[in-house]
C-alpha atoms as a PDB file:
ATOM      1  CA  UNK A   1      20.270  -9.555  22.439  1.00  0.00           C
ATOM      2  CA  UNK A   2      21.862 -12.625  22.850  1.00  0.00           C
ATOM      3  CA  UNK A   3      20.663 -15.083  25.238  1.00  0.00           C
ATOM      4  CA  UNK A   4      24.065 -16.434  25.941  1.00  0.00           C
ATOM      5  CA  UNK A   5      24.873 -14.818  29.148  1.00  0.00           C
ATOM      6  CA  UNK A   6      21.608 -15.046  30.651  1.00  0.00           C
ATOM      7  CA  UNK A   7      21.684 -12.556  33.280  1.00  0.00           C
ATOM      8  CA  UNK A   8      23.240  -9.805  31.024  1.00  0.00           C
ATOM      9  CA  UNK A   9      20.209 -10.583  28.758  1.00  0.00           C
ATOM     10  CA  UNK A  10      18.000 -10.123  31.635  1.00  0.00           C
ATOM     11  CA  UNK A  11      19.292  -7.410  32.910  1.00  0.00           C
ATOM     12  CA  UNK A  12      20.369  -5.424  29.326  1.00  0.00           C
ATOM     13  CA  UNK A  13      17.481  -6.674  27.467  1.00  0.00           C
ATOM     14  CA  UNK A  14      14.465  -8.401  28.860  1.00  0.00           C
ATOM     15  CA  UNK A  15      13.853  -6.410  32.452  1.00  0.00           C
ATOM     16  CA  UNK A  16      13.929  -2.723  30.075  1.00  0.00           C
ATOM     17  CA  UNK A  17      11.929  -4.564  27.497  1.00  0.00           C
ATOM     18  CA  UNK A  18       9.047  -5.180  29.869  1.00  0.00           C
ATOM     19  CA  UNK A  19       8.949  -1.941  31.520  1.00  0.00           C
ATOM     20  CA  UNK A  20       8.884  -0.004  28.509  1.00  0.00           C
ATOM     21  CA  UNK A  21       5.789  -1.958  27.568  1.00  0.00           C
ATOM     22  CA  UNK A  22       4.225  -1.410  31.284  1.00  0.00           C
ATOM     23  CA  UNK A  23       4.653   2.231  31.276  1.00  0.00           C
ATOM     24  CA  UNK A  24       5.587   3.139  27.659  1.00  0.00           C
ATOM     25  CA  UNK A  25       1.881   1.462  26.455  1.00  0.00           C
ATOM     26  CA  UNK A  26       2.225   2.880  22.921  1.00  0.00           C
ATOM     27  CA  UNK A  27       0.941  -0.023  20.476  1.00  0.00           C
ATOM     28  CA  UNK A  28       2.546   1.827  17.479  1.00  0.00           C
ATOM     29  CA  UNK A  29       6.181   1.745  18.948  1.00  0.00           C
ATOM     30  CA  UNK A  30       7.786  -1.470  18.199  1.00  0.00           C
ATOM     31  CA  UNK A  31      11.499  -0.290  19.284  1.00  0.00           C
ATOM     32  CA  UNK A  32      12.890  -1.676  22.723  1.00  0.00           C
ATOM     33  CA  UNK A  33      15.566   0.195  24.798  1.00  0.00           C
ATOM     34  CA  UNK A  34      18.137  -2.496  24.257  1.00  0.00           C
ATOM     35  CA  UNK A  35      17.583  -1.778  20.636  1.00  0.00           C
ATOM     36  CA  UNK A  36      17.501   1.975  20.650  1.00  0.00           C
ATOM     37  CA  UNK A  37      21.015   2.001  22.274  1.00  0.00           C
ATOM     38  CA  UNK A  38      22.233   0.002  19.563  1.00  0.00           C
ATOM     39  CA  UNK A  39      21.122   2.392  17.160  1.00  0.00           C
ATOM     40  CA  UNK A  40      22.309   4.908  18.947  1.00  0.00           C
ATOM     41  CA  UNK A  41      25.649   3.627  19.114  1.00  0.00           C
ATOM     42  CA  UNK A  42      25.582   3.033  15.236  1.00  0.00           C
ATOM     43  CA  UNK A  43      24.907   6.650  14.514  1.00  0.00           C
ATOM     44  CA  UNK A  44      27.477   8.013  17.352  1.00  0.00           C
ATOM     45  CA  UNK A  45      30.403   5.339  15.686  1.00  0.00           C
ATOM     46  CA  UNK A  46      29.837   6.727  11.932  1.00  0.00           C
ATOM     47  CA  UNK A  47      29.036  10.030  10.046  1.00  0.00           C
ATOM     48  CA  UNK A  48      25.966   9.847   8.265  1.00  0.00           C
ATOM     49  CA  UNK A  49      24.403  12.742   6.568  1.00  0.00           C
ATOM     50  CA  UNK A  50      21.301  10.869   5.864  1.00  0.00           C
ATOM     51  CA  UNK A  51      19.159   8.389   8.007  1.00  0.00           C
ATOM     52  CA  UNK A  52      15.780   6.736   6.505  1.00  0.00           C
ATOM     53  CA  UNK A  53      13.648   5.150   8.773  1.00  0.00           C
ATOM     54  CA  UNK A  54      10.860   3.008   7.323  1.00  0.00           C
ATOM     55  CA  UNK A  55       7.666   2.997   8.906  1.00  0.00           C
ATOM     56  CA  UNK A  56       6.431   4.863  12.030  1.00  0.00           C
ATOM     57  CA  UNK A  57       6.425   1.866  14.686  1.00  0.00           C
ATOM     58  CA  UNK A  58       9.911   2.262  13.986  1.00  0.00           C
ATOM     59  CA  UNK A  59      10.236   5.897  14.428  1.00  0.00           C
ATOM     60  CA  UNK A  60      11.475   6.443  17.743  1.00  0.00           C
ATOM     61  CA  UNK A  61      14.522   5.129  17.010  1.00  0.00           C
ATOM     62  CA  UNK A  62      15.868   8.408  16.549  1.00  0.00           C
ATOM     63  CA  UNK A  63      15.216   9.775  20.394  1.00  0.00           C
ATOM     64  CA  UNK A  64      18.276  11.833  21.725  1.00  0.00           C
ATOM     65  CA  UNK A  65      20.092  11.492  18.221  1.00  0.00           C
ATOM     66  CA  UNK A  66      21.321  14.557  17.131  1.00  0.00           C
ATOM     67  CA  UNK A  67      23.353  14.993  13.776  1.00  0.00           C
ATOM     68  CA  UNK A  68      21.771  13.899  10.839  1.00  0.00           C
ATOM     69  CA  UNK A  69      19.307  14.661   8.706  1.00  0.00           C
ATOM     70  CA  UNK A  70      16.255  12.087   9.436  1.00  0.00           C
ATOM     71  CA  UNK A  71      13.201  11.115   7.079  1.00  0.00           C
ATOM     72  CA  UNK A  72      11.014   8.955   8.049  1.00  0.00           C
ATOM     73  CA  UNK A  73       9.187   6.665   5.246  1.00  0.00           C
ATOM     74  CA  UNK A  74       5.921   6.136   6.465  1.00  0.00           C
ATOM     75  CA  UNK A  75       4.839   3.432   3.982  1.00  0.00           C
ATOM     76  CA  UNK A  76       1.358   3.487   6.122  1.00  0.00           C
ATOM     77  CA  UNK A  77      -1.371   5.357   7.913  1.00  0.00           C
ATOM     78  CA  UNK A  78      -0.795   2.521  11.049  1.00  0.00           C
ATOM     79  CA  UNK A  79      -3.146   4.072  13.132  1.00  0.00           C
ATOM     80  CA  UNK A  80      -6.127   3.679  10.643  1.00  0.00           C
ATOM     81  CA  UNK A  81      -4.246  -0.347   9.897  1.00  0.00           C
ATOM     82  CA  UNK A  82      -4.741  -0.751  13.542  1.00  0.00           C
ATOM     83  CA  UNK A  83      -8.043   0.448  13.438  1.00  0.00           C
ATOM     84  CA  UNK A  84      -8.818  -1.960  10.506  1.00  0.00           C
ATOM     85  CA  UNK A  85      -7.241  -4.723  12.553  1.00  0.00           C
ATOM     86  CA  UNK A  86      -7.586  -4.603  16.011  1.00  0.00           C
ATOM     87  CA  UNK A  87     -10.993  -1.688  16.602  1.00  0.00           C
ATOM     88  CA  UNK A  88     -12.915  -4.569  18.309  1.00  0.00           C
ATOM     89  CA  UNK A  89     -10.515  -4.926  21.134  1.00  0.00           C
ATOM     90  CA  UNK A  90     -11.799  -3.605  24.573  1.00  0.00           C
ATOM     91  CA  UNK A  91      -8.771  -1.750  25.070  1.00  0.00           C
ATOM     92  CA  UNK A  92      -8.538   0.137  21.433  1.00  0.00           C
ATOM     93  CA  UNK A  93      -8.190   3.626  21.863  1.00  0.00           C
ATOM     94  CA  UNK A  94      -7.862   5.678  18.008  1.00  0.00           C
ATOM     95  CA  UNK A  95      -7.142   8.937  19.468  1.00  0.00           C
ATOM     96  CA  UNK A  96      -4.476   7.670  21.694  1.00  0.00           C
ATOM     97  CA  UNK A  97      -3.018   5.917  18.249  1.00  0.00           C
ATOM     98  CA  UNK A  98      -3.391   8.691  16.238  1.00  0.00           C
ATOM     99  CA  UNK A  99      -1.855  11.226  18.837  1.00  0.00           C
ATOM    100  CA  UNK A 100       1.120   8.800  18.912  1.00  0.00           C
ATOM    101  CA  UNK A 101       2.243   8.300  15.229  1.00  0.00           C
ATOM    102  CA  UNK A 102       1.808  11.970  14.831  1.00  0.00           C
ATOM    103  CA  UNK A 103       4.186  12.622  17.892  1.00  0.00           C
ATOM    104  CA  UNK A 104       6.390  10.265  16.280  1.00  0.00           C
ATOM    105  CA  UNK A 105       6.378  12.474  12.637  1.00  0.00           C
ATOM    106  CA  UNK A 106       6.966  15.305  14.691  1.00  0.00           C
ATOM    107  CA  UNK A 107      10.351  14.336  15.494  1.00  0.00           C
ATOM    108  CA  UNK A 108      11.677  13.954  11.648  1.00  0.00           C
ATOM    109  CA  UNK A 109      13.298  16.300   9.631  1.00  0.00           C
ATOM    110  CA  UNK A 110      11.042  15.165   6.652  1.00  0.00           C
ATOM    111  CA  UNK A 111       8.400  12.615   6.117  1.00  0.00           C
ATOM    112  CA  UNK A 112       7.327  10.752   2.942  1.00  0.00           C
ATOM    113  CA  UNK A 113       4.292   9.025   2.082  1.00  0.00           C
ATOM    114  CA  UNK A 114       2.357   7.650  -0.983  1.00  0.00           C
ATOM    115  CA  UNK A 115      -0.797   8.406  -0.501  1.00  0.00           C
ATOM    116  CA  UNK A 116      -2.684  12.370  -1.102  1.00  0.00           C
ATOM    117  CA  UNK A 117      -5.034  11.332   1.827  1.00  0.00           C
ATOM    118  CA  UNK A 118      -2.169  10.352   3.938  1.00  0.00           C
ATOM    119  CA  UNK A 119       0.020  13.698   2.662  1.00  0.00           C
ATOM    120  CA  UNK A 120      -3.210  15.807   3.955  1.00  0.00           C
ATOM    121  CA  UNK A 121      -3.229  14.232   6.988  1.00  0.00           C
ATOM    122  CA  UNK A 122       0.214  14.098   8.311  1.00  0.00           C
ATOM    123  CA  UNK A 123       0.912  17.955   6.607  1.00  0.00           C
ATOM    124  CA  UNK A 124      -1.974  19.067   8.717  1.00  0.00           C
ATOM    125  CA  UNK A 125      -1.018  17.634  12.019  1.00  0.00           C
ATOM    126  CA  UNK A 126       2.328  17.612  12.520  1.00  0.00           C
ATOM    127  CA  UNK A 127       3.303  21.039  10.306  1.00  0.00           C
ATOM    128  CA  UNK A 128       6.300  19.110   9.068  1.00  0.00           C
ATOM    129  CA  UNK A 129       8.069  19.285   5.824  1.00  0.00           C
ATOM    130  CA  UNK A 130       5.926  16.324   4.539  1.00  0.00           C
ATOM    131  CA  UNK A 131       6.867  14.975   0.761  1.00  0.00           C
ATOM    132  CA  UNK A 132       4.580  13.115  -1.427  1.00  0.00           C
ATOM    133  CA  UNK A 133       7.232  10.416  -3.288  1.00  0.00           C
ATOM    134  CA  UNK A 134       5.300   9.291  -6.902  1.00  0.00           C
ATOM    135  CA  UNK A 135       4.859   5.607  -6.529  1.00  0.00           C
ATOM    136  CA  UNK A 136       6.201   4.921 -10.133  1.00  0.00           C
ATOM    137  CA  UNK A 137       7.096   1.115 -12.553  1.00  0.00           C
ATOM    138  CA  UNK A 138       7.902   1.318 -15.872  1.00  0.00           C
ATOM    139  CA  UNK A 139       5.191   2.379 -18.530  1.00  0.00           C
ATOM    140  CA  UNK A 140       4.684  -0.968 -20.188  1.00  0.00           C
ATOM    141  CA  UNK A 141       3.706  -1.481 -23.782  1.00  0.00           C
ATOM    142  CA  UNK A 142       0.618  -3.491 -25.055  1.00  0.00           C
ATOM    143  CA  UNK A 143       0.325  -5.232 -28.357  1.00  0.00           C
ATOM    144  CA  UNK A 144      -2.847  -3.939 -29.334  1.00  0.00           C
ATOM    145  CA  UNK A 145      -2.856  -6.648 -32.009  1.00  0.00           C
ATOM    146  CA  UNK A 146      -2.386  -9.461 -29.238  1.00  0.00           C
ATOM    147  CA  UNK A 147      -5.394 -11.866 -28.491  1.00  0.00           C
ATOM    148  CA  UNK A 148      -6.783 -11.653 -25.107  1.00  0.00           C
ATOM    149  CA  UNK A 149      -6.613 -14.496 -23.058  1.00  0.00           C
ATOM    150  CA  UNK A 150      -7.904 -12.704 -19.608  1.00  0.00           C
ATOM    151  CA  UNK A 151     -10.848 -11.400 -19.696  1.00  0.00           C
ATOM    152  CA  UNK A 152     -10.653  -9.912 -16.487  1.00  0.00           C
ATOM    153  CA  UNK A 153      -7.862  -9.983 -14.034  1.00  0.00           C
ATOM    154  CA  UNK A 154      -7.572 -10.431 -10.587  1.00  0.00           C
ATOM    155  CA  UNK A 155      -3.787  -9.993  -9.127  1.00  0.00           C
ATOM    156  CA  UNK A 156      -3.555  -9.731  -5.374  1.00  0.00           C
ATOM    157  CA  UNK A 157      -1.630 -11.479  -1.914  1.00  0.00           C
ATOM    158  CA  UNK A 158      -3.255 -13.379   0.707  1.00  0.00           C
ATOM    159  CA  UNK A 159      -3.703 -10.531   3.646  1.00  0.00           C
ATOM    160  CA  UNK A 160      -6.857 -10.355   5.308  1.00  0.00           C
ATOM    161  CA  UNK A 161      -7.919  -7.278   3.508  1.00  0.00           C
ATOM    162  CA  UNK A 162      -8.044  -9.279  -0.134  1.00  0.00           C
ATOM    163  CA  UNK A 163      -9.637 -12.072   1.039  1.00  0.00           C
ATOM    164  CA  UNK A 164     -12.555  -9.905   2.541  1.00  0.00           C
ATOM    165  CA  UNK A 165     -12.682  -7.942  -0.656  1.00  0.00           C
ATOM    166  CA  UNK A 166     -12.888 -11.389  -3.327  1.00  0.00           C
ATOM    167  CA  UNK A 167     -15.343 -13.337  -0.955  1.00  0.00           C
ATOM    168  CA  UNK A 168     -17.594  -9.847  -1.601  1.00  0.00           C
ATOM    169  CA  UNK A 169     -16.976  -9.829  -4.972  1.00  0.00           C
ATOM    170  CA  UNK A 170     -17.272 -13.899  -5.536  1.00  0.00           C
ATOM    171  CA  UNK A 171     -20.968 -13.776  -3.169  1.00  0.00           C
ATOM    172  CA  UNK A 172     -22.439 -10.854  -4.990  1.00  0.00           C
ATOM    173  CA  UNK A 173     -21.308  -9.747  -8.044  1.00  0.00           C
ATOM    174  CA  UNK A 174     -20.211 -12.653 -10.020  1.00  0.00           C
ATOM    175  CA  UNK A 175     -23.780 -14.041  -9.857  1.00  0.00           C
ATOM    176  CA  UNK A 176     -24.505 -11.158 -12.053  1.00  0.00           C
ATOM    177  CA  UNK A 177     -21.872 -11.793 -14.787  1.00  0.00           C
ATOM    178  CA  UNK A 178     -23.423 -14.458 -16.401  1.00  0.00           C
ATOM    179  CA  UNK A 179     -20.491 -17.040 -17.925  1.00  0.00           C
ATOM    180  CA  UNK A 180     -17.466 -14.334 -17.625  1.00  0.00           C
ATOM    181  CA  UNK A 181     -14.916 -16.055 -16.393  1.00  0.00           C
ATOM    182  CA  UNK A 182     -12.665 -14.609 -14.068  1.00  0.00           C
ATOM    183  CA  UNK A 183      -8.778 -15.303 -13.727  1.00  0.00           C
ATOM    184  CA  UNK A 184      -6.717 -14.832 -10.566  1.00  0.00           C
ATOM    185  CA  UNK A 185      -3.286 -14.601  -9.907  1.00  0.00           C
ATOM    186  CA  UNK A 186      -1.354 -14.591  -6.698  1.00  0.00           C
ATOM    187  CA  UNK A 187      -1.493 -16.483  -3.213  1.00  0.00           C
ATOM    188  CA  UNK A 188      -5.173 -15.292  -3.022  1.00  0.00           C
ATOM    189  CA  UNK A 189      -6.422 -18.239  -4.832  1.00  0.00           C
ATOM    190  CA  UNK A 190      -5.206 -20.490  -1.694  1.00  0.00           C
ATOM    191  CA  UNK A 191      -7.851 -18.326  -0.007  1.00  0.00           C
ATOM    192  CA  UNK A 192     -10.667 -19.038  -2.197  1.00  0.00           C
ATOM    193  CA  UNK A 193     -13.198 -21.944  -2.807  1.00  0.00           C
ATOM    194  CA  UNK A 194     -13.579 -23.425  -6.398  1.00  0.00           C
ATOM    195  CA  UNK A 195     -16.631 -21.602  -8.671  1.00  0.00           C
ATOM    196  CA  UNK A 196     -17.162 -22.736 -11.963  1.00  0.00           C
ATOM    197  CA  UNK A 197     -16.141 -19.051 -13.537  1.00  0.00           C
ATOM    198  CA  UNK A 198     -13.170 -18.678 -11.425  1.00  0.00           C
ATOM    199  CA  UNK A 199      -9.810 -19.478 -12.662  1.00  0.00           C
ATOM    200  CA  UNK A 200      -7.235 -19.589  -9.948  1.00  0.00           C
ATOM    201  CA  UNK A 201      -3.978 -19.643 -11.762  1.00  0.00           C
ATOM    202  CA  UNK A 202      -1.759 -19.208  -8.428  1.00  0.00           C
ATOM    203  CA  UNK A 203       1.580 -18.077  -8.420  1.00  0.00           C
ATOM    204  CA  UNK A 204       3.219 -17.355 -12.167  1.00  0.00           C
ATOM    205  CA  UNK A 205       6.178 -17.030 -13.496  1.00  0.00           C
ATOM    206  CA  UNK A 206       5.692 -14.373 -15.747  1.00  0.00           C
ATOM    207  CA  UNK A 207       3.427 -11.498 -14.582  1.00  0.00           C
ATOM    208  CA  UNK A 208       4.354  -9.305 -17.591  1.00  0.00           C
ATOM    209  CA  UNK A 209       2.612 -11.645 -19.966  1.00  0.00           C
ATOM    210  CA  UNK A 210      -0.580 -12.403 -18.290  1.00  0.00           C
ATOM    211  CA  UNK A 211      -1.011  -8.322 -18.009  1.00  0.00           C
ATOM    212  CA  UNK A 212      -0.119  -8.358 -21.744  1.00  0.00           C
ATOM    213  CA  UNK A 213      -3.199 -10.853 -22.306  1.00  0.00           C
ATOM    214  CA  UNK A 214      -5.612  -9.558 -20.390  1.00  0.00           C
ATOM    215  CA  UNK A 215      -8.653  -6.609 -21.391  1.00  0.00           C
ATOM    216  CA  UNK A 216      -9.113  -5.489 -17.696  1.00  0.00           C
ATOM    217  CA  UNK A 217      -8.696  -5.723 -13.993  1.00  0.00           C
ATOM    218  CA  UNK A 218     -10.860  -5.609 -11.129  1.00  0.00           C
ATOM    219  CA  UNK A 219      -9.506  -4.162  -7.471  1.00  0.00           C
ATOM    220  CA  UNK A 220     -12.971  -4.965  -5.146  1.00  0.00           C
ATOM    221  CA  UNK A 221     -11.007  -3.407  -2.292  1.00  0.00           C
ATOM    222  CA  UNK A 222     -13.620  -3.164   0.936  1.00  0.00           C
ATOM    223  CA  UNK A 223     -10.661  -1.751   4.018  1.00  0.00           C
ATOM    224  CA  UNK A 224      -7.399  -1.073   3.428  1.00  0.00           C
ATOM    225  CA  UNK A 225      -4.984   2.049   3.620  1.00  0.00           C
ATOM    226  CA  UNK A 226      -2.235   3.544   1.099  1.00  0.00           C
ATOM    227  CA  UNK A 227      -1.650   3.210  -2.316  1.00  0.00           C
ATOM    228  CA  UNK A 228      -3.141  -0.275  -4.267  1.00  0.00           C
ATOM    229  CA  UNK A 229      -0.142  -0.894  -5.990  1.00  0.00           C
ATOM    230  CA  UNK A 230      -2.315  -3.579  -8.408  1.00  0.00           C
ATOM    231  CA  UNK A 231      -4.094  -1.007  -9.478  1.00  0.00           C
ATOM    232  CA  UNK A 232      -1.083   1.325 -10.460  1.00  0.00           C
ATOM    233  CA  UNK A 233       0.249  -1.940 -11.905  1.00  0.00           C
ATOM    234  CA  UNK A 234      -2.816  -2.448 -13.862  1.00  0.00           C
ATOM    235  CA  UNK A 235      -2.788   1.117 -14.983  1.00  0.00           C
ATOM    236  CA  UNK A 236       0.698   0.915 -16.026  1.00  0.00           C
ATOM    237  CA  UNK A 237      -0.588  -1.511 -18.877  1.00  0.00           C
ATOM    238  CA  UNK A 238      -3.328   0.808 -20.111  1.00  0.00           C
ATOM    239  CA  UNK A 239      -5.900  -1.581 -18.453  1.00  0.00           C
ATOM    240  CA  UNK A 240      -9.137  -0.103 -16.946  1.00  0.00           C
ATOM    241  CA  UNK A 241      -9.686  -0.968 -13.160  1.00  0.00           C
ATOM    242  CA  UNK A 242     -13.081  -1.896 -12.040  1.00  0.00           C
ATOM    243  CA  UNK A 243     -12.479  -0.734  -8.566  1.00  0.00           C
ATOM    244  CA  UNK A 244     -14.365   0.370  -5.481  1.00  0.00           C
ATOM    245  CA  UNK A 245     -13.960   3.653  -3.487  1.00  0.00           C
ATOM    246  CA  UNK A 246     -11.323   2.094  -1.589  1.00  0.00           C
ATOM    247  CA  UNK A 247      -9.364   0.746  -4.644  1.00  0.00           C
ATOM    248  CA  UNK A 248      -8.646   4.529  -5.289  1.00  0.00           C
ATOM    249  CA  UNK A 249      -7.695   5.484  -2.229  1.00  0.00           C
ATOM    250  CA  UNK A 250      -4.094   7.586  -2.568  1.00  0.00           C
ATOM    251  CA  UNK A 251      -4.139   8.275  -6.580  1.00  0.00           C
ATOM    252  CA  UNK A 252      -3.538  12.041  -6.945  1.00  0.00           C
ATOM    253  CA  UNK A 253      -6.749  11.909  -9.196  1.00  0.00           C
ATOM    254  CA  UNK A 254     -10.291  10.184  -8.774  1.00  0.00           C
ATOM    255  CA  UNK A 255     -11.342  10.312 -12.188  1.00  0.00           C
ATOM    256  CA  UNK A 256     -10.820  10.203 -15.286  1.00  0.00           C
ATOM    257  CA  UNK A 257      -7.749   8.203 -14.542  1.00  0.00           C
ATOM    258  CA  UNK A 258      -8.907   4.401 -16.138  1.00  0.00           C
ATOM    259  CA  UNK A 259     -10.975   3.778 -12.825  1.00  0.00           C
ATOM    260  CA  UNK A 260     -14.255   2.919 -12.744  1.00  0.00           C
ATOM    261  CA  UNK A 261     -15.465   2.981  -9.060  1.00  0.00           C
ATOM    262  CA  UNK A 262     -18.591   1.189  -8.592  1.00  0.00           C
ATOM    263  CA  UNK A 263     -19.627   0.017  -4.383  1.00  0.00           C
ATOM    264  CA  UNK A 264     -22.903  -1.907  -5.173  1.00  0.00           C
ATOM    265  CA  UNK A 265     -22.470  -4.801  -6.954  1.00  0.00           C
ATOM    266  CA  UNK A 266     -24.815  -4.199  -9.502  1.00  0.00           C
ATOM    267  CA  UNK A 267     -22.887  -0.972 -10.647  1.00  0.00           C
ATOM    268  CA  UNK A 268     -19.340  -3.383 -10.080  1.00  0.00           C
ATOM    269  CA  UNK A 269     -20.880  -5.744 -12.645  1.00  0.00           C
ATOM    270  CA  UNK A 270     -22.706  -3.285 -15.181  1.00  0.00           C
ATOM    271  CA  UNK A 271     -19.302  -1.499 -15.631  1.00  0.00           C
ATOM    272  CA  UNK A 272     -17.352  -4.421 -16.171  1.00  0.00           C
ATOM    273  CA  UNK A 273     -19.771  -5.550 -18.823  1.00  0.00           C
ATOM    274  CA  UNK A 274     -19.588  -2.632 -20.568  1.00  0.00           C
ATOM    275  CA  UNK A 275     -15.963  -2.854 -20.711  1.00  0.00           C
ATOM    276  CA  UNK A 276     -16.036  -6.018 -22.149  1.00  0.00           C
ATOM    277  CA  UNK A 277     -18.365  -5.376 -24.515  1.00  0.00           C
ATOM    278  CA  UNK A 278     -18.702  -1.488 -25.603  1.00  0.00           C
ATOM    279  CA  UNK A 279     -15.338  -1.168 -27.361  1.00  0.00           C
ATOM    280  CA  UNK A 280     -15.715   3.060 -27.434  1.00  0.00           C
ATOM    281  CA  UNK A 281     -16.251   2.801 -23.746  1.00  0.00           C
ATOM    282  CA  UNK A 282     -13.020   0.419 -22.599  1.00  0.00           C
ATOM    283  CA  UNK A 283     -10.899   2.564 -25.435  1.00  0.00           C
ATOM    284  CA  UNK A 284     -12.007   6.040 -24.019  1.00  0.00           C
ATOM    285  CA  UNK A 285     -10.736   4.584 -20.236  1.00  0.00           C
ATOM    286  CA  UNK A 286      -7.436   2.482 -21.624  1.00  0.00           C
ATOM    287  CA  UNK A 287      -6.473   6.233 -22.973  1.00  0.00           C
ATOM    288  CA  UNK A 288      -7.240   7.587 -19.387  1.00  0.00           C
ATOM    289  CA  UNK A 289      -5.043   5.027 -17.757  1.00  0.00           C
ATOM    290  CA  UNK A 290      -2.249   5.349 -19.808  1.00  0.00           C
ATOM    291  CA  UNK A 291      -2.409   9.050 -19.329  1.00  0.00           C
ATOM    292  CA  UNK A 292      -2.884   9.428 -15.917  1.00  0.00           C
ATOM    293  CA  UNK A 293       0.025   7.086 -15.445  1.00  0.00           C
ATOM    294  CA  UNK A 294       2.471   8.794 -16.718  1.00  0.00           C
ATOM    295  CA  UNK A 295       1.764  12.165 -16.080  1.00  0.00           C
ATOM    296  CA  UNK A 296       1.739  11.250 -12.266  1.00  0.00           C
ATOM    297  CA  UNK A 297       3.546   7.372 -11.728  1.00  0.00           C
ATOM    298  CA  UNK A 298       6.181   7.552 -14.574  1.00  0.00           C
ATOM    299  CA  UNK A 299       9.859   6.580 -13.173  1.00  0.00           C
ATOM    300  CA  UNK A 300      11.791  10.098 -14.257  1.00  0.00           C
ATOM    301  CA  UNK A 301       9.155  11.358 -11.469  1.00  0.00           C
ATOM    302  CA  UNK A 302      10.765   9.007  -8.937  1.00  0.00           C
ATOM    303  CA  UNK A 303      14.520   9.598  -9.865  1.00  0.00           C
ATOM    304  CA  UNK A 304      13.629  13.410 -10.156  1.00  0.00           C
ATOM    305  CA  UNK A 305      12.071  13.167  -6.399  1.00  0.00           C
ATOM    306  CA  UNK A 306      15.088  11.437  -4.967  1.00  0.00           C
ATOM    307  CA  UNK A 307      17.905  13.584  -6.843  1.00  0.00           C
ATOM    308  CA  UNK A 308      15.723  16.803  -5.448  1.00  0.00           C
ATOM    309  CA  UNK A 309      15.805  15.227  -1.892  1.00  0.00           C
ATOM    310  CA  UNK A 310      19.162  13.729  -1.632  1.00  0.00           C
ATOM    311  CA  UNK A 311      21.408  16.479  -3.443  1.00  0.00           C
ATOM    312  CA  UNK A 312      19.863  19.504  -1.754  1.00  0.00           C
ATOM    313  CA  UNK A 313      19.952  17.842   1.691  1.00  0.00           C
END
């Protein structure tokens, strides 16, 4: 709210704020009453037949709404990112969390996620009408005949969760890889120190061709929750994934689907030898990739999802 009449902010904004936090204490629930009014209003003023939230910290928008038909796009598990983040705090309290976001799924007509873990979970404790939406891109084309520039790719952002995950791979299994280099992409190379086999190549402007260069991709994932969109990227080039158990985490399948999960780093770096070097082997899992792709991430999946949803509703 605006600050410019003080005491109206005080009073309409601030004073509600703070004693929703004192006696609401729900970590997950980012909305304020000021702001749920608002909403409130908005939905009151217009006819909607449809209302998306996105994420649950958002969710309780919706209290004492009646009228349309709400889904809630979870994007994230946040109790398990909480637990990720914050478990070391004196005050952390996972069952409370947990017993919160699935209070606040309760309350939607329907709830999407992206993940099969995170389907499971939120069909099993709230008994809602919980969708699984296909995380899909377009199925991109290699030139087989093209030389490789990348041996293997690394393509990630600078949260907390990649950083952990390349300082593992950087302090124990690049030892083992002899003089493969390794070539990153993204604002994760601001995050990591200079090695003489790592080449940071920052931000690009073309994505598209570096995939179109390079023979593989590794996803060293250690914590984190939902989907790993670089590896679905990654896949969507028929390019094996050397991954961990975690790099998996929300594909429909485990195997079989151009993913090589390895957790030791002797396993990480035997597999992505072999890659490079046992043609039979890396052809046998770029056929995988491509197929388990676009049997489960191809976009007519998407736009069939959404036409299903939004003309039946």
């Amino acid at each position: 709210m605006s600050k410019s009449n003080l005491f109206k902010y005080l009073i309409n904004d601030k004073i509600p704020k703070e004693l929703n936090r004192a006696f609401n204490k729900n970590t997950l629930d980012l909305t304020t009453p000021y702001f749920r009014g608002l909403f409130k209003k908005e939905i009151q003023d217009n006819h909607y037949d449809i209302v998306m939230i996105s994420y649950s910290t958002w969710g309780n928008i919706i209290d004492d709404i009646q009228g349309p038909y709400f889904i809630l796009d979870t994007h994230d598990f946040m109790t398990l990112q909480y637990k990720i983040n914050y478990e070391d705090s004196i005050d952390f309290d996972i069952g409370k969390l947990f017993r919160n976001e699935m209070n606040v799924l309760k309350k939607y007509n329907e709830i999407w996620t992206y993940s099969i873990e995170e389907h499971y979970i939120f069909d099993q404790f709230t008994n809602s009408n919980v969708k699984l939406v296909p995380v899909s891109s377009a199925v991109n084309s290699n030139d087989l005949a093209a030389p490789i520039k990348y041996s293997v790719l690394y393509v990630a952002s600078d949260n907390q969760h990649n950083v952990n995950s390349i300082q593992w791979f950087i302090n124990r299994v690049l030892p083992l890889l002899g003089n493969v280099k390794i070539y990153i992409v993204g604002k994760i190379c601001s995050k990591i120190q200079d090695e003489a086999n790592i080449v940071k190549l920052g931000l690009v402007n073309d994505l598209d061709a570096i995939y179109k260069q390079s023979k593989i991709t590794i996803c060293p994932m250690l914590t984190g929750t939902g989907v790993k969109i670089k590896v679905l990227e990654s896949l969507s080039y028929g390019l094996p994934v050397v991954t961990t158990r975690r790099g998996v985490d929300g594909l429909v399948n485990k195997s079989q689907n151009g993913c090589l999960i390895a957790n030791e780093e002797k396993e990480f770096a035997r597999y992505i030898l072999k890659l490079l070097s046992d043609q039979t082997f890396y052809t046998q899992h770029q056929i995988e990739a491509r197929s388990y792709f676009e049997k489960h991430h191809h976009p007519k999946l998407e736009t069939q999802f959404l036409d299903k949803i939004f003309m039946e509703v």
